[in-house]
N, C-alpha and C. Protein backbone atom coordinates (compact mmCIF):
# COMPACT_ATOMS: atom_id res chain seq x y z
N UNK A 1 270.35 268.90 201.85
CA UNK A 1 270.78 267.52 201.91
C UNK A 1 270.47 266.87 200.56
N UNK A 2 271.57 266.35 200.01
CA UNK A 2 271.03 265.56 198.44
C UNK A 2 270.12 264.32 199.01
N UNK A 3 269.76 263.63 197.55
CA UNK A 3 269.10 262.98 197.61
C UNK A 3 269.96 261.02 197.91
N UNK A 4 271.22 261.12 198.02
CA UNK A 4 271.86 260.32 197.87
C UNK A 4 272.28 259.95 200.00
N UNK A 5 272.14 261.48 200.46
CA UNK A 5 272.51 261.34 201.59
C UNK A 5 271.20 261.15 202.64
N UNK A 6 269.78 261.54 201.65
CA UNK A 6 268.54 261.17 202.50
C UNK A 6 268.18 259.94 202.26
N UNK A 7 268.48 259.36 201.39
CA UNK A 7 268.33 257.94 201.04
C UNK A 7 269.20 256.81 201.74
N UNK A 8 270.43 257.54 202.46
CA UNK A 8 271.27 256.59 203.08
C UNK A 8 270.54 256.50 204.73
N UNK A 9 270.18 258.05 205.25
CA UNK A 9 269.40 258.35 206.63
C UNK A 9 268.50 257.33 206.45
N UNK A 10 267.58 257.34 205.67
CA UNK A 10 266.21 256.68 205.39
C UNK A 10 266.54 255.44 205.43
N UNK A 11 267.38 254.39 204.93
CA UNK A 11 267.84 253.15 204.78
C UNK A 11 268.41 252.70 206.26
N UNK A 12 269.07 253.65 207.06
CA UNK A 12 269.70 253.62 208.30
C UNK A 12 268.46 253.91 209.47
N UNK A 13 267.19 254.65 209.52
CA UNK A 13 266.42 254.92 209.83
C UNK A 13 265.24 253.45 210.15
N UNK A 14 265.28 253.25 208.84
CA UNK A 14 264.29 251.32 208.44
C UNK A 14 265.31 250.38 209.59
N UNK A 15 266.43 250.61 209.23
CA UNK A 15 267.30 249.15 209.75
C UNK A 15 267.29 249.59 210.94
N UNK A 16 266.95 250.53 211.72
CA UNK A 16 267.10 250.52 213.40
C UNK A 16 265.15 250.31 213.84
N UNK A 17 264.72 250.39 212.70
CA UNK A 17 263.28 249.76 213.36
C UNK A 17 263.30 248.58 213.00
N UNK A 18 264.34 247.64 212.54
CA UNK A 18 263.68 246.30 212.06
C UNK A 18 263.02 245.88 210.51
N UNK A 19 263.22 247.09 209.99
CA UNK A 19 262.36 246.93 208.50
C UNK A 19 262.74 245.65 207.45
N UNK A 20 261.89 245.16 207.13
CA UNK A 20 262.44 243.95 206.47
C UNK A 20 262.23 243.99 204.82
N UNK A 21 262.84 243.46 203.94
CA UNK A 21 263.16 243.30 202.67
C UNK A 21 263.31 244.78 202.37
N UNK A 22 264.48 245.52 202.65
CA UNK A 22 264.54 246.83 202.26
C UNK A 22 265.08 246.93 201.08
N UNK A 23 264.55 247.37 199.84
CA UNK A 23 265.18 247.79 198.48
C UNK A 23 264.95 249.15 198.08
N UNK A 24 265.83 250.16 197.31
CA UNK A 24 266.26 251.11 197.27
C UNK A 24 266.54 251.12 195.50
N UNK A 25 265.34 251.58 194.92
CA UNK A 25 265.78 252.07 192.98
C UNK A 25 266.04 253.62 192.97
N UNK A 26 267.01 253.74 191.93
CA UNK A 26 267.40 254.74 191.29
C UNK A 26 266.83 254.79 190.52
N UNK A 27 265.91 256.24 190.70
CA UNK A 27 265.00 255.94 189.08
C UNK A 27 264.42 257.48 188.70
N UNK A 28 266.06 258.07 188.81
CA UNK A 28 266.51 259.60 188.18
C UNK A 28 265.74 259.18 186.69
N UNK A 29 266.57 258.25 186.43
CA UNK A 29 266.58 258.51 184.88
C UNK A 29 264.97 258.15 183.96
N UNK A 30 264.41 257.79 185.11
CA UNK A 30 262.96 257.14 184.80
C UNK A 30 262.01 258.28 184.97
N UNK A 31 262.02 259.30 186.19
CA UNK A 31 261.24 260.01 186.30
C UNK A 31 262.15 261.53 186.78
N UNK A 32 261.21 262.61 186.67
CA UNK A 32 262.11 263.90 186.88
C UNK A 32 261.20 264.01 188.47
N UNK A 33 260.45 263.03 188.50
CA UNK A 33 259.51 263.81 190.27
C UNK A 33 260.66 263.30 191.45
N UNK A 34 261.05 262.54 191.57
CA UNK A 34 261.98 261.83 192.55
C UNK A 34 263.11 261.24 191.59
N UNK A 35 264.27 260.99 193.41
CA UNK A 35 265.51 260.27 192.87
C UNK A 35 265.57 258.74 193.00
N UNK A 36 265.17 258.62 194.47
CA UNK A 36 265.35 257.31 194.83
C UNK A 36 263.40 256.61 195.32
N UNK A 37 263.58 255.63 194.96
CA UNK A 37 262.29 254.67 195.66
C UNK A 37 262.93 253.75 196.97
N UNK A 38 262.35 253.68 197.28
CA UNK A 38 262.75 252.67 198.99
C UNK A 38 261.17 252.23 199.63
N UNK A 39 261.39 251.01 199.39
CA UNK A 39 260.13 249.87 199.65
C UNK A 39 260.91 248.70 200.52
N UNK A 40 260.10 248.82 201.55
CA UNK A 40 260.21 248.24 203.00
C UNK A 40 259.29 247.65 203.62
N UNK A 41 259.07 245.90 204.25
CA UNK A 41 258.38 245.71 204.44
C UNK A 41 258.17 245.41 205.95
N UNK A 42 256.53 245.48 206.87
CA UNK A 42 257.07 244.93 208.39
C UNK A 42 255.96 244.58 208.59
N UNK A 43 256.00 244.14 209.65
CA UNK A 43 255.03 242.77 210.01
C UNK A 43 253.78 243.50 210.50
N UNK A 44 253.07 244.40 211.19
CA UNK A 44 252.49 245.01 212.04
C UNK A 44 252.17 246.38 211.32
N UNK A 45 250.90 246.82 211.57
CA UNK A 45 250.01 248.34 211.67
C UNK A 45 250.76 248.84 212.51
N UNK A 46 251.35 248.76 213.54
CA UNK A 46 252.05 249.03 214.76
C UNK A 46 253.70 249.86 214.12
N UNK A 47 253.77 248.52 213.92
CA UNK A 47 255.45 248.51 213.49
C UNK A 47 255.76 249.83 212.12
N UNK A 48 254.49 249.61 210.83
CA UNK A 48 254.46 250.26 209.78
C UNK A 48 254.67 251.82 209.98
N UNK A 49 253.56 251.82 211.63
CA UNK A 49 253.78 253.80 212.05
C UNK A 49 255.09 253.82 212.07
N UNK A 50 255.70 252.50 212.95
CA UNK A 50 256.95 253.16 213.91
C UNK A 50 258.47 253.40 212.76
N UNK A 51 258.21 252.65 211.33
CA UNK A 51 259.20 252.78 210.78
C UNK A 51 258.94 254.26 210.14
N UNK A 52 257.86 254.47 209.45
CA UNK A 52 257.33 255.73 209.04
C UNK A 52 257.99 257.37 209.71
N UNK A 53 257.49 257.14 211.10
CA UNK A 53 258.23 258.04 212.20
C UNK A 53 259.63 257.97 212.06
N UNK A 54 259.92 256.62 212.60
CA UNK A 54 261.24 256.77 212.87
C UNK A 54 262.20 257.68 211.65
N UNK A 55 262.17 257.42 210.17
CA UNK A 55 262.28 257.72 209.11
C UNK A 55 262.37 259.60 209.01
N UNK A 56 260.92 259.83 208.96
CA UNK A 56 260.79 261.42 209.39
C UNK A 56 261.58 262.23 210.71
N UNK A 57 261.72 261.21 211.97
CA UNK A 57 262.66 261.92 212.63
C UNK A 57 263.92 262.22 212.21
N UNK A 58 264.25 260.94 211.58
CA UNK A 58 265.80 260.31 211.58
C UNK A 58 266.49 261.51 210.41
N UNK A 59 265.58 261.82 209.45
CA UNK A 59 265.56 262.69 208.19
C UNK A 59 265.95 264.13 208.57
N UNK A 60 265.09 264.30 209.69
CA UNK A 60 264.77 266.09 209.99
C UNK A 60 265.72 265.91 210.93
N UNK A 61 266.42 265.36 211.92
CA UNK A 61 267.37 265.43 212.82
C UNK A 61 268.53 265.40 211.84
N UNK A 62 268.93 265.19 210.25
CA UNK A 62 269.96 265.15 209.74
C UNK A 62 269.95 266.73 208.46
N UNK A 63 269.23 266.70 209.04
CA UNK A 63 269.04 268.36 208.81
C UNK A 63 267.76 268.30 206.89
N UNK A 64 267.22 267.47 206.65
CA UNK A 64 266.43 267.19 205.42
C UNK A 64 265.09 267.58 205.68
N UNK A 65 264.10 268.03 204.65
CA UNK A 65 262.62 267.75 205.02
C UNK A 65 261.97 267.13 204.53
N UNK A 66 260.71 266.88 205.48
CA UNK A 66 259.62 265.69 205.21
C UNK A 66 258.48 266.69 204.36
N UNK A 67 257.90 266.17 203.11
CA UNK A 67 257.15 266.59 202.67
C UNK A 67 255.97 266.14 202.99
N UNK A 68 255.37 264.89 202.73
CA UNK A 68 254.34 264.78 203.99
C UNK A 68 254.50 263.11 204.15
N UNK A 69 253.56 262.51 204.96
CA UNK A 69 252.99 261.23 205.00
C UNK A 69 251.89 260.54 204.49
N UNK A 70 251.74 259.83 203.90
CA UNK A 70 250.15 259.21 203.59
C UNK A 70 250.04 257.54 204.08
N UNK A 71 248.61 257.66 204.58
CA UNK A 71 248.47 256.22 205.22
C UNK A 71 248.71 255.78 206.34
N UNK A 72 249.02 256.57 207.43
CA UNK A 72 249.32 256.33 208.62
C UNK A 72 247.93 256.04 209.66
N UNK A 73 246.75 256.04 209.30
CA UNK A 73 245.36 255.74 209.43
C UNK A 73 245.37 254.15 209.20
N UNK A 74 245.44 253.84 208.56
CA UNK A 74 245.08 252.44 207.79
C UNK A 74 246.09 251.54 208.68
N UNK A 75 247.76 252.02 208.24
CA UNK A 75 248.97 251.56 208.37
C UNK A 75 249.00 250.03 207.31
N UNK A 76 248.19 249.66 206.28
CA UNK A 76 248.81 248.72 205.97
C UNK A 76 249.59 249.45 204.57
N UNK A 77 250.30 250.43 204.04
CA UNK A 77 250.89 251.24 203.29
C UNK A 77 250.89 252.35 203.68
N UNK A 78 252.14 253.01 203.98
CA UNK A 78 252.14 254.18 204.39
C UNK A 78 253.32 254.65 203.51
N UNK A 79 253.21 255.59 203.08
CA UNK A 79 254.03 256.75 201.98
C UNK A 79 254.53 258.28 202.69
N UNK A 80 256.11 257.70 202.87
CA UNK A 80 256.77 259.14 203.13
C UNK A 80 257.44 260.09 202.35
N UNK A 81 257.18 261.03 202.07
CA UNK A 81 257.43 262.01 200.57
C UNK A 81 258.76 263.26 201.25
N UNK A 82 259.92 262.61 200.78
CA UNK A 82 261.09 263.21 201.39
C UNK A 82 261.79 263.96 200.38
N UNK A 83 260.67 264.29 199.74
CA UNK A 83 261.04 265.23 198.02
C UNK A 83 262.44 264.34 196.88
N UNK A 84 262.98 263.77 197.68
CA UNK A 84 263.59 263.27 196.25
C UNK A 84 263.52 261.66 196.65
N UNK A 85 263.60 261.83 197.30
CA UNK A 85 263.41 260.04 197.76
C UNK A 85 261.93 260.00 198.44
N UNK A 86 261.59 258.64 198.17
CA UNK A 86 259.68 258.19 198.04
C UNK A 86 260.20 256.80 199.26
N UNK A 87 259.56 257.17 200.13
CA UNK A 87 259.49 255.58 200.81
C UNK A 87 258.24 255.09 201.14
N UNK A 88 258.27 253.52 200.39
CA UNK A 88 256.86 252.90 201.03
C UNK A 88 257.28 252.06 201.70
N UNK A 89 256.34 251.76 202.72
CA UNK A 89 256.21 251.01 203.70
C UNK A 89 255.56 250.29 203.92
N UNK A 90 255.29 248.50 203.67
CA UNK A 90 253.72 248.43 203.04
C UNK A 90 254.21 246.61 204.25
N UNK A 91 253.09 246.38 204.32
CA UNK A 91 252.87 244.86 204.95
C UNK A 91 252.94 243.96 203.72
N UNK A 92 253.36 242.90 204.02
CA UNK A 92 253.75 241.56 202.95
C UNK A 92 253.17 241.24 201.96
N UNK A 93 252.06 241.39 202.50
CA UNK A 93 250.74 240.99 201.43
C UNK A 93 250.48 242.13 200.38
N UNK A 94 250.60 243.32 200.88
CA UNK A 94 250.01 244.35 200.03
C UNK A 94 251.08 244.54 199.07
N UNK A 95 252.36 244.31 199.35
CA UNK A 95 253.76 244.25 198.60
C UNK A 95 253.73 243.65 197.36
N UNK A 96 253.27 242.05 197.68
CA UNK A 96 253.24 241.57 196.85
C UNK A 96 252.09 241.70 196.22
N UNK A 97 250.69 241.88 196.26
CA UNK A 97 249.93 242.13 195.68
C UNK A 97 249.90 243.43 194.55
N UNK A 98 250.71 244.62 195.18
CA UNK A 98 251.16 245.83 194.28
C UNK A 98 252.18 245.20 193.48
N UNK A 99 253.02 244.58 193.81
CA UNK A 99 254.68 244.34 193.11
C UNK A 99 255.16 245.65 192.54
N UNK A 100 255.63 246.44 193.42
CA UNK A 100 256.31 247.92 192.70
C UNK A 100 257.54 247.60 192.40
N UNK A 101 258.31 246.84 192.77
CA UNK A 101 260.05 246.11 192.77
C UNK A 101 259.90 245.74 191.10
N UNK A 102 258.74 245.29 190.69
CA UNK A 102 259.02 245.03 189.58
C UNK A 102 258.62 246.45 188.14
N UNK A 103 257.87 247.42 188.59
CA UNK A 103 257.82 248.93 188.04
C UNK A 103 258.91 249.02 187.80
N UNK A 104 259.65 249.40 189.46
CA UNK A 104 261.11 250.53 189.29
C UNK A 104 262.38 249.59 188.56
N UNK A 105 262.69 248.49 188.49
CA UNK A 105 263.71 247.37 187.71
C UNK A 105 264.63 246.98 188.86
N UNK A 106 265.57 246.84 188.79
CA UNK A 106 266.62 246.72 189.65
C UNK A 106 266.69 246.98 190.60
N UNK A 107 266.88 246.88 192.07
CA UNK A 107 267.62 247.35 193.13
C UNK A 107 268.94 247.96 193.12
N UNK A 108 268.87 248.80 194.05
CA UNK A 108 270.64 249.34 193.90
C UNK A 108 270.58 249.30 195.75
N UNK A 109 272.05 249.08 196.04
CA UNK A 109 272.43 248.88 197.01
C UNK A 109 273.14 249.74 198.07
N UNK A 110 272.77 250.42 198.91
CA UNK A 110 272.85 251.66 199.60
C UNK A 110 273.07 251.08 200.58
N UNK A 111 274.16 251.64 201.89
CA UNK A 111 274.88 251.16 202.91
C UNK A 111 273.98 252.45 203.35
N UNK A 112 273.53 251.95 204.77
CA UNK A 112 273.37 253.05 206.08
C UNK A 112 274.55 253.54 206.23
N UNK A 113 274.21 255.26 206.40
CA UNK A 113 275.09 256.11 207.01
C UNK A 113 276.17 255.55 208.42
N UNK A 114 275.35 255.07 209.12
CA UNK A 114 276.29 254.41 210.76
C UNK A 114 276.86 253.56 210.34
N UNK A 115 276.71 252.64 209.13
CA UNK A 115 277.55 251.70 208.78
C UNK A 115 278.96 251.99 208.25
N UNK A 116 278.82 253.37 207.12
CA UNK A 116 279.68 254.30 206.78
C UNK A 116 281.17 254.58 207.62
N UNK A 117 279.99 255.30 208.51
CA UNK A 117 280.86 256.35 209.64
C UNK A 117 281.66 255.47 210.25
N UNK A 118 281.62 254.09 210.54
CA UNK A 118 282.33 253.15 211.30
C UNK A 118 283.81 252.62 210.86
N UNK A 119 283.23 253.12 209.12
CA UNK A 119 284.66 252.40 208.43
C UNK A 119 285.54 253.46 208.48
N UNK A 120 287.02 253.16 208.82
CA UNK A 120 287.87 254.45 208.95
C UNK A 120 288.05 254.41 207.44
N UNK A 121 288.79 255.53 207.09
CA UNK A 121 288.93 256.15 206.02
C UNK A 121 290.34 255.74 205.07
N UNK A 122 290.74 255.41 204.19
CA UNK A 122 292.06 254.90 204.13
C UNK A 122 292.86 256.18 203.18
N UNK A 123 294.04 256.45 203.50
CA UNK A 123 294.68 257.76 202.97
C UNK A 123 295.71 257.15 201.76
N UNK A 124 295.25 258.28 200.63
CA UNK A 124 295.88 258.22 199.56
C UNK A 124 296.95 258.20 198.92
N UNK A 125 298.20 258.27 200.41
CA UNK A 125 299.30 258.94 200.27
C UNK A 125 299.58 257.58 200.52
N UNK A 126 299.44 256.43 201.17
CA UNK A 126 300.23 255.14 201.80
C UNK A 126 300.60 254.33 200.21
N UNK A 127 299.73 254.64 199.40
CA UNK A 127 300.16 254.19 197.89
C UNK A 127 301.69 254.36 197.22
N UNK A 128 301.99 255.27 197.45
CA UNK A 128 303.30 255.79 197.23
C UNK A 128 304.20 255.17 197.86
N UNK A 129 303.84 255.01 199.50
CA UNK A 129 304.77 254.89 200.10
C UNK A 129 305.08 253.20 200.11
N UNK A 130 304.68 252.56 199.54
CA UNK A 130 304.25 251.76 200.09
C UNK A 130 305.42 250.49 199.18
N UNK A 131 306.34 249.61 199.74
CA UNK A 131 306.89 249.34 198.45
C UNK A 131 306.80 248.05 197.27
N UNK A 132 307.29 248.39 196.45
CA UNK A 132 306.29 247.14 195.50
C UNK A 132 306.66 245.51 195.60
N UNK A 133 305.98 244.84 195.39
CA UNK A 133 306.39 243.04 195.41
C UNK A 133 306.57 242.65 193.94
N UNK A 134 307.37 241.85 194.16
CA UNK A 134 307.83 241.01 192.90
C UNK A 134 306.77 240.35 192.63
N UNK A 135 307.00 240.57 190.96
CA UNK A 135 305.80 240.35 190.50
C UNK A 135 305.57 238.46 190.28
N UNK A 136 304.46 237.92 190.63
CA UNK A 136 304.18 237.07 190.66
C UNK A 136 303.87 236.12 189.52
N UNK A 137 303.98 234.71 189.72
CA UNK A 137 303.74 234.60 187.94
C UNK A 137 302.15 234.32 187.60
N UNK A 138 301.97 234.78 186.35
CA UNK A 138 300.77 234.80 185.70
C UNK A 138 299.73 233.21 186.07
N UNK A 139 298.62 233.67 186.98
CA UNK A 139 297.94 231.97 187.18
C UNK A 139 296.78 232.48 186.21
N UNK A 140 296.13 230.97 186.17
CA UNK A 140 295.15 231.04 185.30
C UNK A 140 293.76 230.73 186.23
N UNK A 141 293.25 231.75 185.81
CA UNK A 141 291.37 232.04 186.77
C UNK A 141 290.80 231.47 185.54
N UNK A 142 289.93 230.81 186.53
CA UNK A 142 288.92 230.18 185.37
C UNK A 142 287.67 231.47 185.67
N UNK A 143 286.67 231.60 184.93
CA UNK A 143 285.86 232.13 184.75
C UNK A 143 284.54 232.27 186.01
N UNK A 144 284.04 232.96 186.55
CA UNK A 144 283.04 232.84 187.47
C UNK A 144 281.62 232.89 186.81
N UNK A 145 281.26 231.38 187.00
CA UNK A 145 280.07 231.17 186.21
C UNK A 145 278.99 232.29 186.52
N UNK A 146 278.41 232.60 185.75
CA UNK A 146 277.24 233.84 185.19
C UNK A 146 276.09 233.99 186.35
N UNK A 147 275.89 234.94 187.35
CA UNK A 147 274.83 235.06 188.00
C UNK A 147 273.37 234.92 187.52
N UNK A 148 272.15 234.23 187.80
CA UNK A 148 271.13 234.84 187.37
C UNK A 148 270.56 235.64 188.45
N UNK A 149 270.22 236.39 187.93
CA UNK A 149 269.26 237.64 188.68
C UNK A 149 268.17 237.07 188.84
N UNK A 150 267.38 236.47 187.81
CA UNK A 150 266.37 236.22 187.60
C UNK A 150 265.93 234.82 188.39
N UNK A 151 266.57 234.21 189.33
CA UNK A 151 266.63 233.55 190.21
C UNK A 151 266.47 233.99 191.71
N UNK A 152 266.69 235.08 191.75
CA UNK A 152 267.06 235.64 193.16
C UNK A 152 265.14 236.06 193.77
N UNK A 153 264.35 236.49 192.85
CA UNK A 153 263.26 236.87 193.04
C UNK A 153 262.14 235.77 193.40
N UNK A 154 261.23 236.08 193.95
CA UNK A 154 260.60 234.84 194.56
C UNK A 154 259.38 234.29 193.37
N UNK A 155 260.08 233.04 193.44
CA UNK A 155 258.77 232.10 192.26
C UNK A 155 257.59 232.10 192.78
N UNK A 156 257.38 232.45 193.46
CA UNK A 156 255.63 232.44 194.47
C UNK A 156 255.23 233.86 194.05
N UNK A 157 255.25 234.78 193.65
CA UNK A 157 255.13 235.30 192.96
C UNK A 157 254.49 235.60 191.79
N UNK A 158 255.67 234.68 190.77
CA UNK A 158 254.95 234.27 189.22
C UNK A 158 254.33 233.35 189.51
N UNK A 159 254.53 231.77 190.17
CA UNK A 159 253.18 231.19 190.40
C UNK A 159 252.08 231.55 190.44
N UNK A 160 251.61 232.41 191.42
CA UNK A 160 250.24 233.55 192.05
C UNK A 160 249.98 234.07 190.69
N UNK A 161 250.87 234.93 190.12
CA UNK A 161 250.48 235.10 189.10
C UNK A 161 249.70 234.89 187.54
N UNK A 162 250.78 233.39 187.29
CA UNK A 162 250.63 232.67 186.47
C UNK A 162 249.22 231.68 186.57
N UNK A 163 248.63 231.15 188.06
CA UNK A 163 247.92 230.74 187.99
C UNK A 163 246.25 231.56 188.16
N UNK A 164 246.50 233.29 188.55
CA UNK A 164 245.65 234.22 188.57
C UNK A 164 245.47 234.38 186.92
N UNK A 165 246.26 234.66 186.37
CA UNK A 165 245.90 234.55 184.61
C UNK A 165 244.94 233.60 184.51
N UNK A 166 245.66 232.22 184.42
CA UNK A 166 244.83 230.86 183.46
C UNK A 166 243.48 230.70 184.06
N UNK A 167 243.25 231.31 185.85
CA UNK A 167 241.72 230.93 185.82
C UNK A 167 241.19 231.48 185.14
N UNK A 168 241.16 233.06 184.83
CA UNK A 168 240.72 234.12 184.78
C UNK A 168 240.09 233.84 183.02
């Protein structure tokens, strides 16, 4: 099983336990030990086993293996080692107190497998067949003002941060 198709199980695995703020880095090009990171957060010691499990079943029932677990004692971080993909599983606090989202850079955005399988497939051949419209006249798009990224991440955060510096 690649690492692209255990990373989709694993993402599909979190979202049927409830896992919350699920993000997913590509970070081939960063390291040769793993492909993907996947950091997931949930409310409960309870909940942390059950996404953990669920994950390792969901993996080995899709025919992949689990290399091991760490932290399932504690449950407030627990680490599943699925050889190319790394999933942590960590409670709110410890999340933000580690900040690994900000290590790996970016998020990349991975659809669950069941989400996949649902969409029918569209065939390559209806292109051809298909016949053309008169062409329309040229309108004018204005520009779609510039996303910041750097907005999307939570200012409570750098606050905590910013004000953990200046006492210090």
């Amino acid at each position: 099983m690649g690492p692209l198709k255990t990373a989709k199980v694993a993402v599909a695995a979190l979202e049927d336990i409830k896992g919350r703020d699920i993000m997913v880095f590509n970070v081939a090009k960063m390291t040769a030990m793993f492909d993907h990171v996947i950091i997931v957060s949930g409310d409960s010691n309870r909940q942390l086993r059950a996404l953990a499990n669920n994950v390792c079943d969901e993996v080995r029932k899709a025919g992949g293996r689990v290399t091991s677990t760490e932290g399932e004692q504690t449950g407030e971080w627990v680490l599943v080692d699925l050889g190319s993909v790394i999933v942590h599983v960590m409670q709110p606090a410890i999340r933000e107190y580690y900040n690994l989202e900000e290590i790996w850079g970016t998020p990349r955005r991975i659809k669950a497998i069941k989400a996949e399988a649902a969409k029918p497939k569209k065939a390559h051949s209806s292109r051809a067949a298909a016949p053309r419209k008169a062409a329309a006249k040229p309108t004018t798009k204005r520009k779609a003002p510039a996303r910041k990224t750097a907005a999307r991440k939570t200012p409570v955060r750098r606050a905590t941060a910013r004000a953990l510096t200046t006492k210090a």
